[in-house]
C-alpha atoms as a PDB file:
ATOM      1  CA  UNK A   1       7.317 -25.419  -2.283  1.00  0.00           C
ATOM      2  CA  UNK A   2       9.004 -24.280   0.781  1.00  0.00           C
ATOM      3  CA  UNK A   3       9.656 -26.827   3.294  1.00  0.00           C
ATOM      4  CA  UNK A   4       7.620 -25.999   6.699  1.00  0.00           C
ATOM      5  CA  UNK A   5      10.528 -26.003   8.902  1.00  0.00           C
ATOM      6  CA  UNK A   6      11.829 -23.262   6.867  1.00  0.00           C
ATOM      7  CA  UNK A   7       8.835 -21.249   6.683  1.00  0.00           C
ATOM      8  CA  UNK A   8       8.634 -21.703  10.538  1.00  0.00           C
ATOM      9  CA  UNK A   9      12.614 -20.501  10.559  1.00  0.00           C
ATOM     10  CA  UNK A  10      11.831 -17.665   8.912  1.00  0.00           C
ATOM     11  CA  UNK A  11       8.904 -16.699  10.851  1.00  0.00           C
ATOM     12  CA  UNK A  12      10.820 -16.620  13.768  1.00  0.00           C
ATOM     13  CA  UNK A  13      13.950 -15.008  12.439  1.00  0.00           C
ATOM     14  CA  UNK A  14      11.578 -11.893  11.300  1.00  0.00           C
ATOM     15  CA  UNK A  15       9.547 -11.823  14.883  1.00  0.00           C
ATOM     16  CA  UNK A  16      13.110 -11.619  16.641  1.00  0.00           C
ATOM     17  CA  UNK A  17      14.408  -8.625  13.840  1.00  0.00           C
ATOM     18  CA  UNK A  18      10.969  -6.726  14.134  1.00  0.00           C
ATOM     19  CA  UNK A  19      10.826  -7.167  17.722  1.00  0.00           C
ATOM     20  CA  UNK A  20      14.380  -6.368  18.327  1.00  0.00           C
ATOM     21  CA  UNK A  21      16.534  -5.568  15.715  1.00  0.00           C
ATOM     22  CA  UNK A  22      14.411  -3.583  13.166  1.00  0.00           C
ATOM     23  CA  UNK A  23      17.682  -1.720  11.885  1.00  0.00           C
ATOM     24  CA  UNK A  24      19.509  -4.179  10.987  1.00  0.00           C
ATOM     25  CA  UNK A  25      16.876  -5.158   7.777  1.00  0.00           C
ATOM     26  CA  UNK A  26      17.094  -1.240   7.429  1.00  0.00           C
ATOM     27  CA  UNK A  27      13.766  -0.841   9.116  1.00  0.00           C
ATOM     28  CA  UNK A  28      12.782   2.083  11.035  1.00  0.00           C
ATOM     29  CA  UNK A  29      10.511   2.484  13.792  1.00  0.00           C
ATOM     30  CA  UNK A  30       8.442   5.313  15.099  1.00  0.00           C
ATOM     31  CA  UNK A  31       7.905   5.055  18.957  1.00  0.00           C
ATOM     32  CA  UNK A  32       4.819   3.716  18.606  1.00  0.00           C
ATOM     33  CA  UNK A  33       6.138   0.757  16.440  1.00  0.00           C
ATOM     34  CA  UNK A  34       3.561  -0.979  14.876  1.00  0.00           C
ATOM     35  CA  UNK A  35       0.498   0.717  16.351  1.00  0.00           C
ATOM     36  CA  UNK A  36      -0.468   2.133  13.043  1.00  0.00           C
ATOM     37  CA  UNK A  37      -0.416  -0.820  11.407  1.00  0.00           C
ATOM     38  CA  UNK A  38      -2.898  -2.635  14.262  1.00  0.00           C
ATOM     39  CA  UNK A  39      -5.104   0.020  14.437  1.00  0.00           C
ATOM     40  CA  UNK A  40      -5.809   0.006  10.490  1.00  0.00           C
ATOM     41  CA  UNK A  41      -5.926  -3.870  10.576  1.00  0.00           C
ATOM     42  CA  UNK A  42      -7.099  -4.935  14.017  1.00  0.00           C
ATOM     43  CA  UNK A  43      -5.147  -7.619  16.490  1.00  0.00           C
ATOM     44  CA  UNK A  44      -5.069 -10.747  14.756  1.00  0.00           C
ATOM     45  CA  UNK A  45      -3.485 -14.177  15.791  1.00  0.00           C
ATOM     46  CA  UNK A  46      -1.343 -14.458  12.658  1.00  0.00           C
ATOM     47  CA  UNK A  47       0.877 -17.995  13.225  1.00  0.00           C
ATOM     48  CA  UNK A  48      -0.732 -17.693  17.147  1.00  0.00           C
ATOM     49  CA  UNK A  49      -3.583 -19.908  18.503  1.00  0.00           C
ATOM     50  CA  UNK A  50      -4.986 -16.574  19.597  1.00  0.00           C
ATOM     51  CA  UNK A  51      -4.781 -12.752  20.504  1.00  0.00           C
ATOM     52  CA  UNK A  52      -3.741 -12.127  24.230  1.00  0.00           C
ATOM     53  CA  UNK A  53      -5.627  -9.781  26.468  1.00  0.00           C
ATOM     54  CA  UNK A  54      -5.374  -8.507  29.991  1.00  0.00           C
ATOM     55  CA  UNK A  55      -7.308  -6.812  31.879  1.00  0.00           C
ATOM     56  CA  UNK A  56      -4.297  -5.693  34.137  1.00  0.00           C
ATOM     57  CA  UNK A  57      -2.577  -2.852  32.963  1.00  0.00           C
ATOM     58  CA  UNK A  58       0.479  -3.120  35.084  1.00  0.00           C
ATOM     59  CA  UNK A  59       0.935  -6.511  34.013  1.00  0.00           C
ATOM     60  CA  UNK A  60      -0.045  -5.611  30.090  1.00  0.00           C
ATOM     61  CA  UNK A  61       2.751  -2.938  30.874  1.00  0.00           C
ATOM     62  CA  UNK A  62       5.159  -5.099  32.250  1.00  0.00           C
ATOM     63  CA  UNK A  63       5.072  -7.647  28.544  1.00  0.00           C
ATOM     64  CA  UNK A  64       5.210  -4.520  26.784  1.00  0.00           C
ATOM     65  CA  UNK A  65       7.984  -3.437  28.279  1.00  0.00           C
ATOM     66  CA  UNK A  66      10.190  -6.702  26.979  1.00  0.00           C
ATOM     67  CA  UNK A  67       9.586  -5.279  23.453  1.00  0.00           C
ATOM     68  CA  UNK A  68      10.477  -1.522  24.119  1.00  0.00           C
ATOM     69  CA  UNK A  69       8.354   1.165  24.140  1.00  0.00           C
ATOM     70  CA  UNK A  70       4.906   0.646  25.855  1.00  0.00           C
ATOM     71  CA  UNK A  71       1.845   1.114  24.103  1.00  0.00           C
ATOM     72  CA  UNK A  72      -1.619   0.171  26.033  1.00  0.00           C
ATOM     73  CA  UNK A  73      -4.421  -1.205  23.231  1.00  0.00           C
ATOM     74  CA  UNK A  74      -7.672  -0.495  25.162  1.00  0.00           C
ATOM     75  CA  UNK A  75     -10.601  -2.995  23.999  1.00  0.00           C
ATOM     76  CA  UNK A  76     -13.968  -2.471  24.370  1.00  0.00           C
ATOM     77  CA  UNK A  77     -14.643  -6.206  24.937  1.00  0.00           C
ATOM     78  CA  UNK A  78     -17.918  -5.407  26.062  1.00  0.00           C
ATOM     79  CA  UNK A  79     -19.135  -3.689  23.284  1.00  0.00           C
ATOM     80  CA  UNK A  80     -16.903  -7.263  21.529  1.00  0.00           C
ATOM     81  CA  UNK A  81     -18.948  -9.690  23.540  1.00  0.00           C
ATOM     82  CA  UNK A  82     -22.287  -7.944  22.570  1.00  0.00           C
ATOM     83  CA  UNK A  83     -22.063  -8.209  18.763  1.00  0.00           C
ATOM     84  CA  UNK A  84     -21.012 -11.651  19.380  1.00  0.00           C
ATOM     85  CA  UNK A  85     -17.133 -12.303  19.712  1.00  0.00           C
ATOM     86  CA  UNK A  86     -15.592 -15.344  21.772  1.00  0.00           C
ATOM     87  CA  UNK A  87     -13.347 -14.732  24.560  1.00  0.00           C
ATOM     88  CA  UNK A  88     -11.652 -17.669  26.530  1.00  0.00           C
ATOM     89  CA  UNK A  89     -10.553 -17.095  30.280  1.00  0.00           C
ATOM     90  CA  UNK A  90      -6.896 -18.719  30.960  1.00  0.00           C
ATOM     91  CA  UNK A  91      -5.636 -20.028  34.622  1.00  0.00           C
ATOM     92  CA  UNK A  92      -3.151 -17.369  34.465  1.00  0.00           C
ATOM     93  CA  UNK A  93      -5.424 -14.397  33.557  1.00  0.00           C
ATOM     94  CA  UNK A  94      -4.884 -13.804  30.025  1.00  0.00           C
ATOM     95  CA  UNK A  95      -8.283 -13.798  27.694  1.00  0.00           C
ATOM     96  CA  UNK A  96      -7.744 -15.242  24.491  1.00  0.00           C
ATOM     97  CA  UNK A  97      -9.500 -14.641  21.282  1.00  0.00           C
ATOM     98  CA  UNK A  98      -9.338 -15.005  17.703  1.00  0.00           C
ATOM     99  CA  UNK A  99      -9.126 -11.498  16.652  1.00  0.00           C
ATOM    100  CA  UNK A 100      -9.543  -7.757  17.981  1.00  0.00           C
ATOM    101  CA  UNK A 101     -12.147  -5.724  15.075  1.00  0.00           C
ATOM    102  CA  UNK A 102     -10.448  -2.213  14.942  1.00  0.00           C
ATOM    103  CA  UNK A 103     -13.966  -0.481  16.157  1.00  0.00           C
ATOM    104  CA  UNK A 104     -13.088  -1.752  19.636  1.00  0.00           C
ATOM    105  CA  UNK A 105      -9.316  -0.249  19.586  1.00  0.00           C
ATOM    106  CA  UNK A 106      -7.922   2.670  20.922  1.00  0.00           C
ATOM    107  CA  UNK A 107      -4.574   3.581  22.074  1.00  0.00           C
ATOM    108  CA  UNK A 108      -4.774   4.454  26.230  1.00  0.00           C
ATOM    109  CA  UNK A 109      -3.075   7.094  26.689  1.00  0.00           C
END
């Protein structure tokens, strides 16, 4: 069994090489990075607490931006909130939840 420090190394050493370094595993990116890969799957929390959300674009833009190439998720959170999802309302303006279905994704353009 792998020793949960390690795991948690490891973790972390992929997020930095996907995030930032994607070449140097041999990796290649389109522009939209993994975009494909959310909207087939949804936004889940993976080792998170939860899924961020903003309902600021320029600021949504601005943490994009830290990763490379922007790409805006729109959610229909209303459409979320009807069939039932939780969302959670941070002091700093981020809404939290557990996981984004892909019926409420699109990419903005």
């Amino acid at each position: 069994m792998t020793p949960k420090n390690e795991i948690k190394n490891i973790s972390k050493f992929l997020s930095f090489v996907l995030r930032h370094e994607p070449a140097s595993i041999g990796l290649t990116l389109d522009d939209a990075g993994f975009v494909d890969s959310i909207l087939s799957t949804g936004l889940t929390k993976r080792q998170r607490h939860h899924v961020h959300m903003s309902e600021d674009i320029g600021i949504a833009r601005a943490v994009g931006q830290r990763y490379g190439a922007v790409v805006i998720l729109e959610i229909d959170a209303k459409a979320m909130h009807a069939a039932g999802h939780e969302f959670y309302r941070s002091d700093n303006g981020v809404w939290p939840t557990d996981h984004v279905p892909t019926p409420y994704l699109k990419v903005r353009p």
